[in-house]
N, C-alpha and C. Protein backbone atom coordinates (compact mmCIF):
# COMPACT_ATOMS: atom_id res chain seq x y z
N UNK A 1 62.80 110.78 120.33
CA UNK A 1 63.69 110.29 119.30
C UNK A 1 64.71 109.37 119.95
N UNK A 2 65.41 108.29 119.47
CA UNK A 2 66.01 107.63 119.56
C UNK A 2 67.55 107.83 120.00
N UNK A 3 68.17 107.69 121.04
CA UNK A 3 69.22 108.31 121.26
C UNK A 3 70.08 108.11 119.94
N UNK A 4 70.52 107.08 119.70
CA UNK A 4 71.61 106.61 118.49
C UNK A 4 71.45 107.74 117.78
N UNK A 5 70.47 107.65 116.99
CA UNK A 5 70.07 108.95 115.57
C UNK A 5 70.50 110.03 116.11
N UNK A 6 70.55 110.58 116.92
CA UNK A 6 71.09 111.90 117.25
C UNK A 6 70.36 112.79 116.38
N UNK A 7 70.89 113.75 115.63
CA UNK A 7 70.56 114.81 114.59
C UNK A 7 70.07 114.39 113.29
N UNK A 8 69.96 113.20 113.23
CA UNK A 8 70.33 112.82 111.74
C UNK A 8 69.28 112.84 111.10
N UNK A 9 67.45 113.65 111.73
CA UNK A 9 66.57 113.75 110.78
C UNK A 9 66.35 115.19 111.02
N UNK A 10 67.54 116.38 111.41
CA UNK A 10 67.26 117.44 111.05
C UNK A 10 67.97 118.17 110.23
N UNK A 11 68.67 117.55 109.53
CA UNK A 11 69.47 117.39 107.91
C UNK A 11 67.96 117.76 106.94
N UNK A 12 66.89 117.43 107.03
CA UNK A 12 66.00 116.80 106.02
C UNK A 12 65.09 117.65 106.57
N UNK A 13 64.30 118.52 105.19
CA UNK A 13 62.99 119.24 105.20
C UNK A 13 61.81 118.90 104.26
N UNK A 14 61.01 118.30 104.33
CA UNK A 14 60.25 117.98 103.41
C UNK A 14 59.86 118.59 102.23
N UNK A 15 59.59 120.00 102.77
CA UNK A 15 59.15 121.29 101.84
C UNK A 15 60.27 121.96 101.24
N UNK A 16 61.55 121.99 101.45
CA UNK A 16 62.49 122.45 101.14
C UNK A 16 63.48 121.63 99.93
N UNK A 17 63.42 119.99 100.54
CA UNK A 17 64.37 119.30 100.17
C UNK A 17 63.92 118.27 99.13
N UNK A 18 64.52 117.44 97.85
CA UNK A 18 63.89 116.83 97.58
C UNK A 18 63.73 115.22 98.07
N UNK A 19 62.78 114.75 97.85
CA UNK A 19 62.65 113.26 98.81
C UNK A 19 63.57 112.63 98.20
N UNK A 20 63.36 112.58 96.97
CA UNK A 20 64.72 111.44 96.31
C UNK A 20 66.38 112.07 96.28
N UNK A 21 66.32 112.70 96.62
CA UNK A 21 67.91 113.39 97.03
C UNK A 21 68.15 113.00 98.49
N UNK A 22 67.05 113.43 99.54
CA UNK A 22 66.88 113.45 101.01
C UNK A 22 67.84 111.68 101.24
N UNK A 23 66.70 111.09 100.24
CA UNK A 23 66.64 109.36 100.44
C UNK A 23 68.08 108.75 99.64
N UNK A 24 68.55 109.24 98.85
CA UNK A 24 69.86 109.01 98.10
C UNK A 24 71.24 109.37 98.80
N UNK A 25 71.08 110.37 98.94
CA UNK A 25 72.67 111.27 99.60
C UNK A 25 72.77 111.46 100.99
N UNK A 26 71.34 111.20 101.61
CA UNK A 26 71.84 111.71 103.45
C UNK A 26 71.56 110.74 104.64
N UNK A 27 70.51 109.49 103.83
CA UNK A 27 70.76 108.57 105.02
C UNK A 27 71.88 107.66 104.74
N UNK A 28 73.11 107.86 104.57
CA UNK A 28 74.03 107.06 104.54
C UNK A 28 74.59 106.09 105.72
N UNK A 29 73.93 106.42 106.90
CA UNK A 29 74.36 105.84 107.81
C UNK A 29 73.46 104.57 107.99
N UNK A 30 71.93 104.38 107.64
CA UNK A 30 71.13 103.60 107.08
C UNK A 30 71.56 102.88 105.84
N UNK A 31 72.23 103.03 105.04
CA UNK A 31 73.06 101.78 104.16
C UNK A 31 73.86 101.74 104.32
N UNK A 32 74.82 101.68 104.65
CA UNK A 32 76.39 101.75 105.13
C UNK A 32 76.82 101.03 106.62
N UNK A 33 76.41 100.28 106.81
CA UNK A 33 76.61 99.66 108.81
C UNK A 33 78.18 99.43 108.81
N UNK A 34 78.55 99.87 107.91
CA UNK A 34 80.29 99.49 108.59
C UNK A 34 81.05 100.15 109.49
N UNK A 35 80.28 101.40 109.82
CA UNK A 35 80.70 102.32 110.93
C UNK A 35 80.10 101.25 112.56
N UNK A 36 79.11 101.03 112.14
CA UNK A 36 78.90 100.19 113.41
C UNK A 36 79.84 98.41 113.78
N UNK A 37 80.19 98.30 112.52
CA UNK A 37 81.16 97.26 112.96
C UNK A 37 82.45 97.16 114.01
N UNK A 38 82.06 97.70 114.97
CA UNK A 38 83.49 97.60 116.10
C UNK A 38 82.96 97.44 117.29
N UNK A 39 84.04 97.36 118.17
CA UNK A 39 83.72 96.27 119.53
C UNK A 39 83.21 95.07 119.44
N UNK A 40 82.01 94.67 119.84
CA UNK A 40 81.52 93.22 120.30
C UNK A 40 81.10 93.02 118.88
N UNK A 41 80.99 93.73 117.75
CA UNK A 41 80.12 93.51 116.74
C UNK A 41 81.27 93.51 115.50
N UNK A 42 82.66 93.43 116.19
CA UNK A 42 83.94 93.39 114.82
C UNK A 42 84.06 92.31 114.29
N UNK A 43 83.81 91.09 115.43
CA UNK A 43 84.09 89.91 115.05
C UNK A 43 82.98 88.73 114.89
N UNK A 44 81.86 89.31 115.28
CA UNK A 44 80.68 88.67 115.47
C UNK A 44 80.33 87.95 114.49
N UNK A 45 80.09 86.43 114.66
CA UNK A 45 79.11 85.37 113.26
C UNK A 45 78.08 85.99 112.64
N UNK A 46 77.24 86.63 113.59
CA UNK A 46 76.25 86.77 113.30
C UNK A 46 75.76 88.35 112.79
N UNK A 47 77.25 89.23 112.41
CA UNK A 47 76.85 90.49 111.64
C UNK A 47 76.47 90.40 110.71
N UNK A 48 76.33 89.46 109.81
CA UNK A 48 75.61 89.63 108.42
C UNK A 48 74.20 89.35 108.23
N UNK A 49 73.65 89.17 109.30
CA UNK A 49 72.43 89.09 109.72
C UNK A 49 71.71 90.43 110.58
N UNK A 50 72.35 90.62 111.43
CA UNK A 50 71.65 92.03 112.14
C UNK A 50 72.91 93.50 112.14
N UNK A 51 73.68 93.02 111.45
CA UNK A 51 74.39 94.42 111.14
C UNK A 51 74.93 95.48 112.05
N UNK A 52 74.85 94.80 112.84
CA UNK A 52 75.01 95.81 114.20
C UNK A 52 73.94 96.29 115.24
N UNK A 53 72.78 95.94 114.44
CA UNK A 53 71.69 96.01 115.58
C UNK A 53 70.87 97.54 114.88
N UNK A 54 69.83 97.46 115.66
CA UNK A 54 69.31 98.83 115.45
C UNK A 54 70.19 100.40 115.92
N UNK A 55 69.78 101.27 115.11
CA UNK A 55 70.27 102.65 115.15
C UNK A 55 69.58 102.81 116.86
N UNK A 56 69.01 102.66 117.21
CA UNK A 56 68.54 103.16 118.59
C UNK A 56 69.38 102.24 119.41
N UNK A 57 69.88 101.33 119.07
CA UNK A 57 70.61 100.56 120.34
C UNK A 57 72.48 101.09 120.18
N UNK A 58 72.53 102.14 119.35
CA UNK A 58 73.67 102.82 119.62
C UNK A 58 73.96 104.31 120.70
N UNK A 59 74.47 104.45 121.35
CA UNK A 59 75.23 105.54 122.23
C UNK A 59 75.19 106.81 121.32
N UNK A 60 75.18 107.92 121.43
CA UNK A 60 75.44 109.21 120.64
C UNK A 60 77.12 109.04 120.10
N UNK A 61 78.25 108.16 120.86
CA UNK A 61 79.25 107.98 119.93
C UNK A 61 79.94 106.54 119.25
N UNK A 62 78.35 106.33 119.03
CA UNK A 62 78.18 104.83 117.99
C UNK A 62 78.27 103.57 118.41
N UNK A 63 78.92 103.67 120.24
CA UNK A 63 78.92 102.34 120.46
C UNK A 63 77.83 101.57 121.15
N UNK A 64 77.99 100.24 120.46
CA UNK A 64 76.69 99.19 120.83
C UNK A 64 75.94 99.38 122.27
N UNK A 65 74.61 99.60 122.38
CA UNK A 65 74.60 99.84 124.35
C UNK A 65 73.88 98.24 124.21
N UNK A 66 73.10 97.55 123.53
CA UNK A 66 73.02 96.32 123.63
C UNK A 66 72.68 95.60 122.63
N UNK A 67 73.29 94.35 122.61
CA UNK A 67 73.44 92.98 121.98
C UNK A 67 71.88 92.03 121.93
N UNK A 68 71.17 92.72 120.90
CA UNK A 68 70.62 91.03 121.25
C UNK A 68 70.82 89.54 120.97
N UNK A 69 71.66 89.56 120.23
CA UNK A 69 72.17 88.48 120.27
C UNK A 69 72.31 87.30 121.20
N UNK A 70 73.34 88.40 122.05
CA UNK A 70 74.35 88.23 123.06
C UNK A 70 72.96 87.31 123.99
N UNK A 71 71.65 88.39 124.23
CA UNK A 71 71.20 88.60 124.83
C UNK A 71 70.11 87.11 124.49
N UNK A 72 70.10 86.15 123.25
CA UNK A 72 69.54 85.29 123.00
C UNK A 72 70.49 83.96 123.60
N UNK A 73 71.44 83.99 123.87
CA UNK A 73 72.52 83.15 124.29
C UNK A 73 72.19 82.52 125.33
């Protein structure tokens, strides 16, 4: 699993939970990227395009470990 995600698909049981609740109320961190907007990515041109980057290219406490952007420069 992806470091970034941390815990965030053992919230969710298939058999237990329903999918359209699962998919509505708990991946909020999957529609919502404004938590990832800080550091190199507060001021960036180009956040409205990659949003902060993938969930795997975050740290367990959210911050960016790399830019591709940066990294197209």
């Amino acid at each position: 699993m992806s470091r970034g995600l941390g815990d965030v698909y053992k919230r969710q049981n298939i058999y237990r939970d329903s999918f359209w609740d699962v998919w509505q109320n708990r991946f909020d961190k999957f529609r919502d990227r404004e938590w990832a907007r800080k550091g190199e990515c507060a001021d960036c041109k180009m956040w409205r395009f990659c949003l902060g980057g993938g969930m795997h290219l975050h740290d367990d406490q959210e911050h960016l470990m790399y830019c591709h952007y940066k990294r197209l420069q």
